[in-house]
Protein backbone atom coordinates (compact mmCIF):
# COMPACT_ATOMS: atom_id res chain seq x y z
CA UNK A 1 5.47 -17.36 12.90
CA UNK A 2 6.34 -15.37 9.92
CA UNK A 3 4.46 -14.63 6.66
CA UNK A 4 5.10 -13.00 3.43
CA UNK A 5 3.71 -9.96 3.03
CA UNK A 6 3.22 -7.24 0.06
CA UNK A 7 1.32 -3.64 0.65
CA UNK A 8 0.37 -1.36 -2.72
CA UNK A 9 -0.52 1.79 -2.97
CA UNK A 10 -2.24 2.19 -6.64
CA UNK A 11 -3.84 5.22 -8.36
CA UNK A 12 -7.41 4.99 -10.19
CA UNK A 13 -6.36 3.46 -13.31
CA UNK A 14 -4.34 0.94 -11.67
CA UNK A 15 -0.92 1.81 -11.89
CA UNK A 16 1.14 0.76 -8.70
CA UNK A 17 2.40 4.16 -7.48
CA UNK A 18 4.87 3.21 -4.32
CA UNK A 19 5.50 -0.45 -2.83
CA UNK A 20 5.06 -0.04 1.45
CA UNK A 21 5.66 -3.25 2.53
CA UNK A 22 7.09 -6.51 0.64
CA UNK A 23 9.14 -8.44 3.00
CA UNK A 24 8.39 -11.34 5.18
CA UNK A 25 6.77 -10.08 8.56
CA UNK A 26 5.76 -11.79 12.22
CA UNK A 27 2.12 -12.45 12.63
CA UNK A 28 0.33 -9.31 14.41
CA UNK A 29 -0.71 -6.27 14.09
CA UNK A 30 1.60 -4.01 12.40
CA UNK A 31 1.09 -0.14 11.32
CA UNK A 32 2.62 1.45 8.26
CA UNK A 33 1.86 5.04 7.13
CA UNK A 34 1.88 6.29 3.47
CA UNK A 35 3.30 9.73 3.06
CA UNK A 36 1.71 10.57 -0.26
CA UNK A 37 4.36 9.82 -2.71
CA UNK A 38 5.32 8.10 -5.14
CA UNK A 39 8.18 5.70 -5.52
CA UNK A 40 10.33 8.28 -7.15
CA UNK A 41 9.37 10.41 -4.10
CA UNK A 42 7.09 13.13 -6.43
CA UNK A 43 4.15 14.09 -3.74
CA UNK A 44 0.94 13.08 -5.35
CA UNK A 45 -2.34 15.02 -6.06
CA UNK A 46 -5.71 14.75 -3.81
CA UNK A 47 -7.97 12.24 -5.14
CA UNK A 48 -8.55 8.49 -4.70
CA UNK A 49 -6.09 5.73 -4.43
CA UNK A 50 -6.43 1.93 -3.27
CA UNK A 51 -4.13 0.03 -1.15
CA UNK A 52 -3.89 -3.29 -1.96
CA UNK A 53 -2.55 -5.88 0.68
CA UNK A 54 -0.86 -9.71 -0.14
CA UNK A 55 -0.69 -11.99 3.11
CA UNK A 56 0.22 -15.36 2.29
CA UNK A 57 -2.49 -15.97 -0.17
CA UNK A 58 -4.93 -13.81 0.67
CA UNK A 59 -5.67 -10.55 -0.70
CA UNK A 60 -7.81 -7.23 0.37
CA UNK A 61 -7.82 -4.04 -1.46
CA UNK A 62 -9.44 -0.65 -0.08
CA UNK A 63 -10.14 2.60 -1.18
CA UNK A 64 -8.37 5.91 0.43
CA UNK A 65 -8.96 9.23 -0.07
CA UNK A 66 -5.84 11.55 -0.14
CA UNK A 67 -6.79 15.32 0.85
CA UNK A 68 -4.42 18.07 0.50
């Protein structure tokens, strides 16, 4: 089985920074790593961001801290 899936990386006044993930992936446990930057590849500063994850129709979003 295969769903759609969409991962987000936002800063705190909700602008989407960098897309991760937005392609159609096998159910399971999958890991993807964020290297702190943007989608023009500029690194960005310590501080908090939120992840925000699409599966199908559901939707989770979670805090991160980025330290430098």
């Amino acid at each position: 089985d295969a769903v759609g899936v969409e991962l987000d990386v936002y800063d705190a006044v909700g602008q989407r920074l960098v897309r991760l993930v937005g392609e159609t992936m096998a159910v399971g446990r999958h890991m993807i790593v964020w290297n702190g930057r943007d989608r023009h590849g500029n690194r960005v500063s310590s501080g908090v961001y939120y992840a925000r994850l699409r599966v199908g129709r559901q939707t989770q979003t979670r805090s991160m801290l980025l330290l430098k």
